[in-house]
Protein backbone atom coordinates (compact mmCIF):
# COMPACT_ATOMS: atom_id res chain seq x y z
CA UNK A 1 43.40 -0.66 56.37
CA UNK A 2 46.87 0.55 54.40
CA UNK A 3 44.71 0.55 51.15
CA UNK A 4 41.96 2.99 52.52
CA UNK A 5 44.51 4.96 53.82
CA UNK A 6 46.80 5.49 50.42
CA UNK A 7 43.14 5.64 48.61
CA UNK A 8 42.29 8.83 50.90
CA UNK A 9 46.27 10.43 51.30
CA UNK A 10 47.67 9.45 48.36
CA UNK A 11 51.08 9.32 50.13
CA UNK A 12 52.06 5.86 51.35
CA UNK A 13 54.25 6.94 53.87
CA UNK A 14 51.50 9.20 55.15
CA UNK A 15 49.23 6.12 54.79
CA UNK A 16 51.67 3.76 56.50
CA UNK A 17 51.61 6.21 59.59
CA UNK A 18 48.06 6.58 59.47
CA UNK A 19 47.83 2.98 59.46
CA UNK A 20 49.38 2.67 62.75
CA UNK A 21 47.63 5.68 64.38
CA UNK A 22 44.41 3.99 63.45
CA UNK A 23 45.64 0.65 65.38
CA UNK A 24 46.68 2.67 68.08
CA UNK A 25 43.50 4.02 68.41
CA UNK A 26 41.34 0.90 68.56
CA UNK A 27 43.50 -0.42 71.22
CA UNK A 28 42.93 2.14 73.49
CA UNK A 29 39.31 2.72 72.53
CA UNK A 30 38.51 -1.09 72.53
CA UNK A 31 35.62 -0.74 75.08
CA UNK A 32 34.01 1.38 72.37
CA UNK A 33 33.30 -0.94 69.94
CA UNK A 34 29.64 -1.76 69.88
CA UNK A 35 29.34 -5.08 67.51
CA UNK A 36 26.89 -3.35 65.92
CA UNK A 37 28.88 -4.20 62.72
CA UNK A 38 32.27 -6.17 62.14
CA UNK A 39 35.28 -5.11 63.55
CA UNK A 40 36.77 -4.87 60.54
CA UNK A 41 34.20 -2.21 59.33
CA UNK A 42 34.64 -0.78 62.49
CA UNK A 43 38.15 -0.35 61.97
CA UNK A 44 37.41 1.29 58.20
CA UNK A 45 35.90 3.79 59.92
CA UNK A 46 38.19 5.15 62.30
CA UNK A 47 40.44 4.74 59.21
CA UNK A 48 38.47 7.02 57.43
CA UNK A 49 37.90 9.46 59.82
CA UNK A 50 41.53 9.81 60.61
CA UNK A 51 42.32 10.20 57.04
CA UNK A 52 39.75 12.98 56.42
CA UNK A 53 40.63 14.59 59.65
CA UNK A 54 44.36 14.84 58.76
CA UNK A 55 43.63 16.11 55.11
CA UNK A 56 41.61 19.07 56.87
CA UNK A 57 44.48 19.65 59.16
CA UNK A 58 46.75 19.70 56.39
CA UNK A 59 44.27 22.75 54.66
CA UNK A 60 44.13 24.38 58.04
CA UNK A 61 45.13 28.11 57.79
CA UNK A 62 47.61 28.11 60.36
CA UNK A 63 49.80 25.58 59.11
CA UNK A 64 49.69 27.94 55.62
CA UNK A 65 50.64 31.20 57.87
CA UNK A 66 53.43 28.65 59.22
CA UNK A 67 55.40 27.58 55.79
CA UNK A 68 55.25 31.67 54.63
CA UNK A 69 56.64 32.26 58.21
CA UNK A 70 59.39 29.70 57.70
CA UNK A 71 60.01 30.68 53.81
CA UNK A 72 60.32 34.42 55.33
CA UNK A 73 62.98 33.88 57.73
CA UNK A 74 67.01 34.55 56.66
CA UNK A 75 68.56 31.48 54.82
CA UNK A 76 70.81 31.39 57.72
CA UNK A 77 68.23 31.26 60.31
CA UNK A 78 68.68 28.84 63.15
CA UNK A 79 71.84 27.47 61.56
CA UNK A 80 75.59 27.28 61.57
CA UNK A 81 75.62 31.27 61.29
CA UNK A 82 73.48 31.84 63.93
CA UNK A 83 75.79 29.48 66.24
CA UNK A 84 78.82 31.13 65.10
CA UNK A 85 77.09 34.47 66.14
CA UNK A 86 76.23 33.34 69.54
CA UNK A 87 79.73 31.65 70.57
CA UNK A 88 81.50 35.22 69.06
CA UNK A 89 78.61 37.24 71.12
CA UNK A 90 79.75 34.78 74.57
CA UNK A 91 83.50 35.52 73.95
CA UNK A 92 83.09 38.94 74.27
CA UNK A 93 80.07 39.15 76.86
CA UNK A 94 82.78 39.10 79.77
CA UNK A 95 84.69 43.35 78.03
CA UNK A 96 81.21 44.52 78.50
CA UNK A 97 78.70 46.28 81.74
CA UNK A 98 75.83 44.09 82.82
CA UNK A 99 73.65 45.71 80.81
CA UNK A 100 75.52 45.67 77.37
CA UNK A 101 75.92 42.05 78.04
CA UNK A 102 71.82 41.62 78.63
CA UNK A 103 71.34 43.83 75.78
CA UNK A 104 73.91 42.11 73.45
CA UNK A 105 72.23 38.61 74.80
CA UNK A 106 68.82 39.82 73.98
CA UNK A 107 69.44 41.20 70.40
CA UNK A 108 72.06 38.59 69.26
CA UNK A 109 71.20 35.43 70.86
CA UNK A 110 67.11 35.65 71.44
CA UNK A 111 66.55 37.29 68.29
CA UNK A 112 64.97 40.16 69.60
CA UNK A 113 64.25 43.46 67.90
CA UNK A 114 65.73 46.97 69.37
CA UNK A 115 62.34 48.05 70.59
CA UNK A 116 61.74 44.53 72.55
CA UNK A 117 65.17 45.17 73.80
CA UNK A 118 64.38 48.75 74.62
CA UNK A 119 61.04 47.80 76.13
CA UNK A 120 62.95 44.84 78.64
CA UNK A 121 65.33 46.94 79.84
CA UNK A 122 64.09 49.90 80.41
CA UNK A 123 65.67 52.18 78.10
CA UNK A 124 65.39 53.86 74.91
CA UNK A 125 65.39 52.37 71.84
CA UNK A 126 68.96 54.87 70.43
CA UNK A 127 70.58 53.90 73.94
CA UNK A 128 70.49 50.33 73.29
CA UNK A 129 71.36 51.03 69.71
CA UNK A 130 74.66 52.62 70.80
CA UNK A 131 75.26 50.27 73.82
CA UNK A 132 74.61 47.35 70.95
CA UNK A 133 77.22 49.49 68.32
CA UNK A 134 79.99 49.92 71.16
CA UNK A 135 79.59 45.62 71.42
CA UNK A 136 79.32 45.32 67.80
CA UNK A 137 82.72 47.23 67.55
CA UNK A 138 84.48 44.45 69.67
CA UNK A 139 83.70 41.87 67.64
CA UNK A 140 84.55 43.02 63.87
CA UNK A 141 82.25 42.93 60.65
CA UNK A 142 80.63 39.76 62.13
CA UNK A 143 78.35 41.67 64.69
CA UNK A 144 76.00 44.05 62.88
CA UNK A 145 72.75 46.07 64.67
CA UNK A 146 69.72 46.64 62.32
């Protein structure tokens, strides 16, 4: 079973986990199995379909649209900058109105753009610019609005 699987992925770890997913598989479709052939030829082929079906997967176009999404995104993104961002962005949510503080929570913590902001709130999109300025003013060079 681990040889057709690193003959078709050509990874073994890929082939190792393959391995198991095929095992997996029998077991819970046991009742399936005919005897029209051996079980072990029975087994070779849920091998190989798993094996072809996860190469297709791999060439699927979504999961290309995904790694350009991820290469696109800030260096920073989802990391320690971002966390610094967020704990500055709670220190100062408490100097600010309500609706600074949903604005600021919106644009620095949820990542979204002015005109999502904007659109949630109700308001246009050079309010919440200068709402999102004024908050951007408490906390130094570390808060900017694009």
């Amino acid at each position: 079973m681990l040889g057709r699987c690193r003959y078709l992925l050509k990874d073994p770890a890929k082939a190792e986990d393959a391995m198991h997913d095929v095992f997996a598989r029998a077991l819970t479709h046991a009742e399936d199995f005919r005897a029209d052939a051996s079980p072990l030829t029975w087994l070779m082929k849920i091998a190989t379909h798993h094996c072809l079906n996860q190469l297709r997967g791999e060439r699927a176009g979504w999961r290309q649209w995904f790694e350009r999404d991820a290469a696109t995104r800030p260096e920073g993104h989802g990391g320690q900058d971002d966390m610094e961002t967020r704990d500055l962005v709670r220190r100062l949510l408490g100097r600010v109105d309500a609706e600074t503080q949903a604005a600021a929570v919106h644009y620095h913590v949820d990542g979204m753009t002015l005109e999502e902001v904007a659109a949630l709130l109700g308001r246009s999109v050079p309010t919440i610019r200068k709402r999102l300025e004024r908050f951007a003013e408490l906390g130094g060079e570390e808060l900017t609005v694009r």
